[in-house]
Protein backbone atom coordinates (compact mmCIF):
# COMPACT_ATOMS: atom_id res chain seq x y z
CA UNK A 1 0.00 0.00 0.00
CA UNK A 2 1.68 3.31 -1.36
CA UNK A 3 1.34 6.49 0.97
CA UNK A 4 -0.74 8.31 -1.12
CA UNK A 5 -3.61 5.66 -1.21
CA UNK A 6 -6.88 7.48 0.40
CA UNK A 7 -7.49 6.49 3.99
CA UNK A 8 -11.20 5.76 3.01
CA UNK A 9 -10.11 2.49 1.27
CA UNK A 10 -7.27 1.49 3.32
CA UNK A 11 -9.85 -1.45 5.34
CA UNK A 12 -11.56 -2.03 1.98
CA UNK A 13 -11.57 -5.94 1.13
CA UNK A 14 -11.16 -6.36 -2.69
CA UNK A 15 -13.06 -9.15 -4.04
CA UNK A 16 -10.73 -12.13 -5.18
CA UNK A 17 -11.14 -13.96 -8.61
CA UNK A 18 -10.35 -17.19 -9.11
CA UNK A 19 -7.28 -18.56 -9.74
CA UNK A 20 -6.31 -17.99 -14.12
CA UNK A 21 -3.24 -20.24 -14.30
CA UNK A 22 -1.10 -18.67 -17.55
CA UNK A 23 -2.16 -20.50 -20.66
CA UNK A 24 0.74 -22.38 -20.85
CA UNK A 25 1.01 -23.28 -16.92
CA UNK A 26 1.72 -27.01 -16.31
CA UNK A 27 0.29 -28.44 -13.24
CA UNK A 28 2.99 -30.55 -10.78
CA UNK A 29 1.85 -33.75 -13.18
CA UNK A 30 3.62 -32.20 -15.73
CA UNK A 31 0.12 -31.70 -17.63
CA UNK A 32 -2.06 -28.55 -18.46
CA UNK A 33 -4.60 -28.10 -15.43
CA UNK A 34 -7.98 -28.78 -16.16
CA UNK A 35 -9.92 -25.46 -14.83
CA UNK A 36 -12.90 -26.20 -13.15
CA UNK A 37 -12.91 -23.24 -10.28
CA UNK A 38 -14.50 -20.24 -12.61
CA UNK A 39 -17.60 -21.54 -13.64
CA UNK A 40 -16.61 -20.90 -17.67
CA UNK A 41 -17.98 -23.05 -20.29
CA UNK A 42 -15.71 -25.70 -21.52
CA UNK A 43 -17.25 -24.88 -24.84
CA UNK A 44 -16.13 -23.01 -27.63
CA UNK A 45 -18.55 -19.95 -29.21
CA UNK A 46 -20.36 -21.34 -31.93
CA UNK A 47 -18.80 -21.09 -35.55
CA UNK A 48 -21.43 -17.69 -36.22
CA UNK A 49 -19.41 -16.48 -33.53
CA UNK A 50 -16.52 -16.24 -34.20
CA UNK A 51 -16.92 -16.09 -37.83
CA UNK A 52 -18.36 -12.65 -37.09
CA UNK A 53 -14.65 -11.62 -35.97
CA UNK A 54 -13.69 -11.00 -39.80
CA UNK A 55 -10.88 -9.04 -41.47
CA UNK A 56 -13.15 -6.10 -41.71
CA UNK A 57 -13.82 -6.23 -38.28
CA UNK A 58 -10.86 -5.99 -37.04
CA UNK A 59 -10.05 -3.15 -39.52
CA UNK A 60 -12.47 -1.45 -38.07
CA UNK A 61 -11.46 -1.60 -34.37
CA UNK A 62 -9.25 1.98 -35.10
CA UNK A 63 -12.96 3.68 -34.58
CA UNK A 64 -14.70 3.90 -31.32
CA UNK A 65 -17.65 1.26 -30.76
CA UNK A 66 -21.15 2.35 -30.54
CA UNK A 67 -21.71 4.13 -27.15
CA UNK A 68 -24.92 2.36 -26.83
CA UNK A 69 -24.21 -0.69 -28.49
CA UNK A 70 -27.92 0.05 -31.18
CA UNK A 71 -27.53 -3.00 -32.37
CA UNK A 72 -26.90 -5.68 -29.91
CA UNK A 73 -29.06 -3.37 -27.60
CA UNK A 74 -31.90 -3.96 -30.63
CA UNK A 75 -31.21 -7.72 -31.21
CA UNK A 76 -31.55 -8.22 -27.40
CA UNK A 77 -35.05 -6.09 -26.94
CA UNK A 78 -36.31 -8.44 -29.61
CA UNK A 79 -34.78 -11.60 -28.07
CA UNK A 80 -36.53 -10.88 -24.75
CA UNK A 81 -39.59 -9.08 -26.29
CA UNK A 82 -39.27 -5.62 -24.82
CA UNK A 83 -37.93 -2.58 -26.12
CA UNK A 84 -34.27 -1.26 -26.70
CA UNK A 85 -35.27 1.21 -23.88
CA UNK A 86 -35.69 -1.34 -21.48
CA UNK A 87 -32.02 -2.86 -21.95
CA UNK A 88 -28.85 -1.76 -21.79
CA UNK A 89 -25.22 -3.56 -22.00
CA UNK A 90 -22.03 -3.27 -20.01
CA UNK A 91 -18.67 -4.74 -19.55
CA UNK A 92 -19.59 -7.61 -17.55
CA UNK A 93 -22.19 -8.21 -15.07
CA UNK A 94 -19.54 -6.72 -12.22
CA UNK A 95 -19.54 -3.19 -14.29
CA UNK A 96 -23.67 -3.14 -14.55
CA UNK A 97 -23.82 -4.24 -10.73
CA UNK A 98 -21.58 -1.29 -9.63
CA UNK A 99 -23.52 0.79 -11.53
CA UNK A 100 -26.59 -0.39 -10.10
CA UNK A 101 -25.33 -0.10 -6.49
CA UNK A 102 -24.31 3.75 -7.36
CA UNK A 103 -27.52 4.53 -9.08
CA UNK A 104 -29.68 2.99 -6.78
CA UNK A 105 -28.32 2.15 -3.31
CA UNK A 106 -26.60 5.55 -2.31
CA UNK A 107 -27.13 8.28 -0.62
CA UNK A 108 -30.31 8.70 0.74
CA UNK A 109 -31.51 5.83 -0.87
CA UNK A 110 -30.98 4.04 2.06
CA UNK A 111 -28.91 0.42 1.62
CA UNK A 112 -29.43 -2.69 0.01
CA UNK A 113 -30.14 -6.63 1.96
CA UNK A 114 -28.24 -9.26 0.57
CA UNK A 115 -27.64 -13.08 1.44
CA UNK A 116 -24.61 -13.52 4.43
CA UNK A 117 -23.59 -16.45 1.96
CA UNK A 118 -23.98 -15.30 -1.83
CA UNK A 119 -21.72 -13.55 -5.06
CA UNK A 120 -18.40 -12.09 -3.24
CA UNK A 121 -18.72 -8.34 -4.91
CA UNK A 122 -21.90 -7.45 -3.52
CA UNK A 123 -20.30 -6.69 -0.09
CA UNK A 124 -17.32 -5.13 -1.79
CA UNK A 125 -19.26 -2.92 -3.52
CA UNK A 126 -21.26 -2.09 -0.57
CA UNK A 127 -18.04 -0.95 1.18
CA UNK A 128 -16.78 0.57 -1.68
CA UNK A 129 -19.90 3.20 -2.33
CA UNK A 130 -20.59 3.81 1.39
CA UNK A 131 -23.62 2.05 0.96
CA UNK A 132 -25.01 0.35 3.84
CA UNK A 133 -25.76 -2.93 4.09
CA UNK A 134 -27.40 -5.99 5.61
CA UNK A 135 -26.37 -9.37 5.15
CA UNK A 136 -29.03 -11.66 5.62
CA UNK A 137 -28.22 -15.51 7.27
CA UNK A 138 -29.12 -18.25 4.93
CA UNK A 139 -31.01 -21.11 6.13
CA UNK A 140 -29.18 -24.55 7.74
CA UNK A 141 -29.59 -25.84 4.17
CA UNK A 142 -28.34 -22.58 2.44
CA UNK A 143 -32.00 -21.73 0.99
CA UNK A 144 -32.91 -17.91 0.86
CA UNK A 145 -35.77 -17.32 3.32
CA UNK A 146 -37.77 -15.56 1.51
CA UNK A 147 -40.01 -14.22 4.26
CA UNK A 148 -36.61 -12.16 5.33
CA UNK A 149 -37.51 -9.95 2.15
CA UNK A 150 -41.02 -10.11 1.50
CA UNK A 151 -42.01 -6.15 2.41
CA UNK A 152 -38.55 -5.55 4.34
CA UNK A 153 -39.18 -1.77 2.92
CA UNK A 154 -35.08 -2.17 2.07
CA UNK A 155 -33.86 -2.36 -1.42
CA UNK A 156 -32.97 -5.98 -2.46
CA UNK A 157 -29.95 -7.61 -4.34
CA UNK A 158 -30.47 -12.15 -4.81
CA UNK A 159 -28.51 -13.91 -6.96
CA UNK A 160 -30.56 -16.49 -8.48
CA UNK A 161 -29.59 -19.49 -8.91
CA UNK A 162 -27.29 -18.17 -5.64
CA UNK A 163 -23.02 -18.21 -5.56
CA UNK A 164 -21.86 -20.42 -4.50
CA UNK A 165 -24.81 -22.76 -3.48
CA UNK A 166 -26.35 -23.48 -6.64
CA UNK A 167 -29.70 -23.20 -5.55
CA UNK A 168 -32.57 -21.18 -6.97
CA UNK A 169 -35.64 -19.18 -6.31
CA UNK A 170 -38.89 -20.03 -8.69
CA UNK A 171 -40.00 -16.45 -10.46
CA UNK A 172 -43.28 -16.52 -8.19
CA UNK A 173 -40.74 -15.80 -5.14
CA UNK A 174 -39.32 -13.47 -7.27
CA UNK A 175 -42.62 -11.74 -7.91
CA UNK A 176 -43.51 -12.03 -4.24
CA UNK A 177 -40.49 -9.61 -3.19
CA UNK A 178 -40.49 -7.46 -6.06
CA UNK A 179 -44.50 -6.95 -5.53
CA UNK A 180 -43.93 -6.14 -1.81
CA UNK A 181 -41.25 -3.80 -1.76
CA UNK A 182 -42.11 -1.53 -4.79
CA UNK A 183 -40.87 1.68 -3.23
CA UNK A 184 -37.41 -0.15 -3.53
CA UNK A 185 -35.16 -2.04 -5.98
CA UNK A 186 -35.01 -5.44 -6.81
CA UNK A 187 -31.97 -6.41 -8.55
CA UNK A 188 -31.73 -9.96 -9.62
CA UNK A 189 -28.26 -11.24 -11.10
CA UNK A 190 -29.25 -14.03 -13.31
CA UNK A 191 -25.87 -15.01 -13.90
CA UNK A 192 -26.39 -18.69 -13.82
CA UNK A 193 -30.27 -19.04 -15.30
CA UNK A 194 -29.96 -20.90 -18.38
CA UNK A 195 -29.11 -24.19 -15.99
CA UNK A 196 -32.33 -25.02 -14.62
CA UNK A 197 -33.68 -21.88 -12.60
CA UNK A 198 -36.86 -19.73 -13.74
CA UNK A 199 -35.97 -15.75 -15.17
CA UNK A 200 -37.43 -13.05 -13.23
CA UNK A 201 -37.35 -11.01 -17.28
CA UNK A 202 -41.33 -11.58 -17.95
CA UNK A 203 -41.80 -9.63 -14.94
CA UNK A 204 -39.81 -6.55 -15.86
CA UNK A 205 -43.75 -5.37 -17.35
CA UNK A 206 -45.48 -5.82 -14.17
CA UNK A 207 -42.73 -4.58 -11.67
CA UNK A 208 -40.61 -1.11 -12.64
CA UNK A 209 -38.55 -1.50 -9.23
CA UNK A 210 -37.10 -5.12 -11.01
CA UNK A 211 -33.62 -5.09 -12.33
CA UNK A 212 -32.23 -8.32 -13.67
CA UNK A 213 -28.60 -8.89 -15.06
CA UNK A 214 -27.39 -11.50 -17.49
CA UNK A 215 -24.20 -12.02 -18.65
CA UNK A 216 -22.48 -13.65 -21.80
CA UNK A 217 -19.92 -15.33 -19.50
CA UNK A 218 -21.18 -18.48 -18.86
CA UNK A 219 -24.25 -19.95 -20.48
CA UNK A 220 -23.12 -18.27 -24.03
CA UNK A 221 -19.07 -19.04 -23.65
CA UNK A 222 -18.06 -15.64 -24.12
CA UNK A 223 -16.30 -14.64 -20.34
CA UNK A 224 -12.92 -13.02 -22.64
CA UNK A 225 -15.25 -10.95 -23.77
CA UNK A 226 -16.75 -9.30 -20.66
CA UNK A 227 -20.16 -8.70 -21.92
CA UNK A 228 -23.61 -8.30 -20.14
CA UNK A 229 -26.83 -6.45 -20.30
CA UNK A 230 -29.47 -5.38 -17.60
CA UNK A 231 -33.11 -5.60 -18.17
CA UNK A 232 -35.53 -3.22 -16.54
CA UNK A 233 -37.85 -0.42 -17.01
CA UNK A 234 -37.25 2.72 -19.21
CA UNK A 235 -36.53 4.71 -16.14
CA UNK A 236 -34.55 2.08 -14.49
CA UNK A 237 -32.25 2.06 -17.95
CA UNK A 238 -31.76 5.74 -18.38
CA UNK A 239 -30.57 6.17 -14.51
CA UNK A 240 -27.48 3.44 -15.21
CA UNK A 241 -27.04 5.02 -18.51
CA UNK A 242 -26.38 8.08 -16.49
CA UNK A 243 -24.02 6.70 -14.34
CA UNK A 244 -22.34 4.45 -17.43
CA UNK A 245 -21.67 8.00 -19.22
CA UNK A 246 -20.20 9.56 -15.60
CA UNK A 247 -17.74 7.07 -15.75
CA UNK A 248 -17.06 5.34 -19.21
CA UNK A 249 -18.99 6.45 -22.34
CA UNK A 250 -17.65 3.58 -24.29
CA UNK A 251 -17.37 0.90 -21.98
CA UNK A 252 -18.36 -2.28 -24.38
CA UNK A 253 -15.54 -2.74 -27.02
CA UNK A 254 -16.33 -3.37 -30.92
CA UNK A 255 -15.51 -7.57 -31.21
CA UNK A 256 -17.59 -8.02 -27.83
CA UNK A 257 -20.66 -5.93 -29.00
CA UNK A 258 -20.13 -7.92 -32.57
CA UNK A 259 -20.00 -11.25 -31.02
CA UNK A 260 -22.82 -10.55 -28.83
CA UNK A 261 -25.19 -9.62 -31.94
CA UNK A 262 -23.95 -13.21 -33.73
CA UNK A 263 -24.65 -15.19 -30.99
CA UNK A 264 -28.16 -14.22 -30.46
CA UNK A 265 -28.98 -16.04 -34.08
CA UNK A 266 -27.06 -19.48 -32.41
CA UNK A 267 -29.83 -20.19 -29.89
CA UNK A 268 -29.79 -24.20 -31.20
CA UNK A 269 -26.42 -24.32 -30.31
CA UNK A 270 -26.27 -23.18 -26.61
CA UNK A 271 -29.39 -25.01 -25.54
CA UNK A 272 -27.52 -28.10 -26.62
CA UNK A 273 -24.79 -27.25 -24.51
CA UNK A 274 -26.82 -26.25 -21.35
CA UNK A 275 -28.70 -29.35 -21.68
CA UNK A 276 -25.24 -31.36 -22.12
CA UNK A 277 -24.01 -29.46 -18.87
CA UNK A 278 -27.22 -30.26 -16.85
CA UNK A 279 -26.71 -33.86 -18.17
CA UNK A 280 -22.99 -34.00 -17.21
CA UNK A 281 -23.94 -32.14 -13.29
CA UNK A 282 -26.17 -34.83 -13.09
CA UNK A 283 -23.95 -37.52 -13.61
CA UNK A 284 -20.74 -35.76 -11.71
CA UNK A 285 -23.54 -35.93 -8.54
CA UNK A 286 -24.92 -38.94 -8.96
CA UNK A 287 -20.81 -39.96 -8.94
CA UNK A 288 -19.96 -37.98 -6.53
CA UNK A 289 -23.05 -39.02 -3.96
CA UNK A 290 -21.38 -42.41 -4.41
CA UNK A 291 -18.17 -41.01 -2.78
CA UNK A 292 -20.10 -40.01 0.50
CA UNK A 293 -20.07 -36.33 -0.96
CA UNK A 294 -23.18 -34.01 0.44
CA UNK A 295 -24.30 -31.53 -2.37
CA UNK A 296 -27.01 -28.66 -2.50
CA UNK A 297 -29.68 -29.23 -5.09
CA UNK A 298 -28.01 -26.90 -7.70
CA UNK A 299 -29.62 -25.23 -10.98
CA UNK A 300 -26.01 -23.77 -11.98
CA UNK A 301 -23.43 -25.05 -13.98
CA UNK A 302 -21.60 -25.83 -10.97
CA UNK A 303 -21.49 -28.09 -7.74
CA UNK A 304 -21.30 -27.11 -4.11
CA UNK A 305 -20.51 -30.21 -2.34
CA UNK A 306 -18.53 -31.41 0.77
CA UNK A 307 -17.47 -34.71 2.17
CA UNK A 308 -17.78 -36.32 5.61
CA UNK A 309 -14.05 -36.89 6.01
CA UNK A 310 -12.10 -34.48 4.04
CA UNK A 311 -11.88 -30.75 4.80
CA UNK A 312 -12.45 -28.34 1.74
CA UNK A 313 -9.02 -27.00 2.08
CA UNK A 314 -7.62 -30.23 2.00
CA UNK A 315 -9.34 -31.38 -1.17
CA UNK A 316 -8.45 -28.22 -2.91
CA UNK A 317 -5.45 -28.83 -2.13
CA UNK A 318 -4.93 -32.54 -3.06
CA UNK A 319 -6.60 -31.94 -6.39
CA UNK A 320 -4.43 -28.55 -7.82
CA UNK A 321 -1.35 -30.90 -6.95
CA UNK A 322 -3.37 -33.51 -9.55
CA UNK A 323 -3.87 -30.83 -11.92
CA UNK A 324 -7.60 -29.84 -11.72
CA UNK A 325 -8.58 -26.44 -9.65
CA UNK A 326 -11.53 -26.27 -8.28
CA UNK A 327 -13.25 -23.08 -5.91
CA UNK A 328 -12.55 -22.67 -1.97
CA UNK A 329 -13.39 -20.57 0.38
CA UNK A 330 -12.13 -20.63 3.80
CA UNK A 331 -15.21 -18.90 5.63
CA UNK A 332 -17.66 -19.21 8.30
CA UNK A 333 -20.23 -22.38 7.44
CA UNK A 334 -18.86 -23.04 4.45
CA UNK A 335 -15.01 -23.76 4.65
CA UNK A 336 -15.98 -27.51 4.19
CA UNK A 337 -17.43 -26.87 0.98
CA UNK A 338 -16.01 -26.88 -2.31
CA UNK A 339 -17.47 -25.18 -5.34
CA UNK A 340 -16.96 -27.16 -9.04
CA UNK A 341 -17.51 -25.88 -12.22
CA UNK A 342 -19.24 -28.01 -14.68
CA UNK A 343 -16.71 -29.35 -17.65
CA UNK A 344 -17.13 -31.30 -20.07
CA UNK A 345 -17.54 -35.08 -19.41
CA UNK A 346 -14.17 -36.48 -20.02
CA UNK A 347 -12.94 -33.29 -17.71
CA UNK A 348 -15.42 -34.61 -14.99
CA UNK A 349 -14.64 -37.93 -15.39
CA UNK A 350 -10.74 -37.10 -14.73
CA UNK A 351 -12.04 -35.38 -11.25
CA UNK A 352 -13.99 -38.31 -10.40
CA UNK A 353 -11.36 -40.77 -10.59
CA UNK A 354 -8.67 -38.25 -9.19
CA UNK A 355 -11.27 -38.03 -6.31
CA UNK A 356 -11.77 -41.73 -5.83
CA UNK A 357 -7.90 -41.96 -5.70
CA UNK A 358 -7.75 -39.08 -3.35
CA UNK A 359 -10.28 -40.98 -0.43
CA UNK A 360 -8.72 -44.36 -1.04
């Protein structure tokens, strides 16, 4: 810490990514490691995809990208059948969030509730903008009560399906909140949706206090590309667009905003691979629940699991010096646990056996 950093941010806890070994970082074995700690998807963009990165393209990165990003912004409102008003895109979910928790949480706006157990930036950014804060206890078995929210008069952020539990909230508990507290906002970070949990976006008519946040990062294989969107009312959009032009006017490069358009028009291909994902976190469970292992019922494309026997530190630890990474966290109720990223299934099947070695 230099001498000239501001005493305001000198306790300030910065939120910590997961580990991105160097592309060509060999594990002890001698052998590339097989990443399953960041929740990516081990597959490619679809050919449309990156076909759209042509010569011309690229040519054409010299000029600034659309501020607004018209047409991905367009492609997206007819996607989700609203209208380019209602949506707006930023680098990455983690940009739109901050933006949200500026626009919306500040000042005399009066704080936000989240989870005690949930997405790692939401506090951050909490202690970042001043904002205050409550951090509501999950349940024994890591379920969001919902009955903590319903008409709490606070404004609300869930992440559903939750980090790093897995576990998801149908949209009528969704609707339930956002209907009870609509003097506040209700910002819902859909991050993980496409695996098995119900989108909150067909209520963004009913409710104009609902924010919901996608991102390209992990159901549509574009996290290099740091793209997301928000979905909300008119109002709701124009305030972040305020605060997006305060701080970064063009904040979505060219290739992502060009990808992003493309990949709308490849819907066949990544509902093949979420269904192949839920198929292989299916399997990895059912393997896994074999092993002794105790997992949460998750609709991500990850597991949260821990076993009897074996701390989470410890099998962390065992497995990176095998070569696969995997998520943990050494905090309060959950330093057992271990978070693992869906692969594919020969990349699963390596963590099984490595496992079954590992216990013997």
């Amino acid at each position: 810490m230099s001498r000239f950093f501001s005493d305001k941010f000198k306790t300030l806890k910065p939120y910590i990514p997961g580990e991105q070994p160097k592309s060509d970082a060999l594990s002890p074995l001698g052998l590339p490691y097989i990443k399953l700690n960041t929740n990516e998807s081990p597959y490619p963009p679809p050919p449309g995809v990156i076909s759209a990165v042509s010569k011309k393209e690229l040519e054409l990165q010299r000029l600034y990208p659309n501020p607004e990003g018209a047409l991905l912004v367009s492609k997206l409102a007819k996607h989700y059948g609203v209208l380019p008003e209602n949506i707006m895109i930023g680098n990455g979910s983690d940009e739109l969030l901050a933006f949200s928790f500026l626009a919306f949480f500040t000042g005399s706006r009066g704080g936000v509730l989240f989870p005690d157990i949930t997405y790692g930036f939401y506090p951050v950014y909490a202690e970042l903008f001043d904002v205050p804060y409550t951090a509501l206890p999950l349940g024994d078995d890591f379920t969001v009560n919902i009955n903590d929210y319903i008409g709490s008069g606070k404004n609300i952020v869930l992440a559903n399906p939750n980090a790093p539990t897995g576990i998801a909230l149908c949209a009528s508990d969704i609707e339930k909140i956002a209907k009870s507290n609509q003097n506040q906002i209700v910002l819902i970070d859909e991050a993980y949706v496409d695996f098995g949990a119900e989108s909150a976006v067909s209520l963004i008519s009913k409710y104009d206090n609902l924010l919901v946040i996608h991102t390209y990062s992990k159901a549509r294989s574009m996290a290099g590309a740091r793209l997301a969107y928000a979905i909300a009312s008119a109002p709701i959009i124009s305030d972040l667009m305020k605060i997006k032009y305060s701080i970064n006017s063009y904040n979505v490069n060219r290739l992502a905003q060009t990808m992003g358009a493309a990949a709308l028009d490849e819907d066949l291909y990544y509902k093949e691979k979420q269904t192949q994902i839920i198929k292989t976190r299916k399997y990895t469970m059912s393997e896994l629940e074999k092993f002794g292992f105790i997992m949460t019922d998750s609709k991500a494309n990850f597991i949260f699991a821990k076993h009897p026997s074996l701390s989470g530190d410890e099998l962390y630890i065992k497995l990176k010096a095998r070569g696969i990474l995997i998520r943990h966290w050494n905090k309060p109720r959950i330093a057992d646990y271990v978070r693992i990223t869906i692969g594919t299934k020969e990349q699963m099947d390596a963590l099984i056996s490595e496992i079954r070695e590992i216990l013997r």
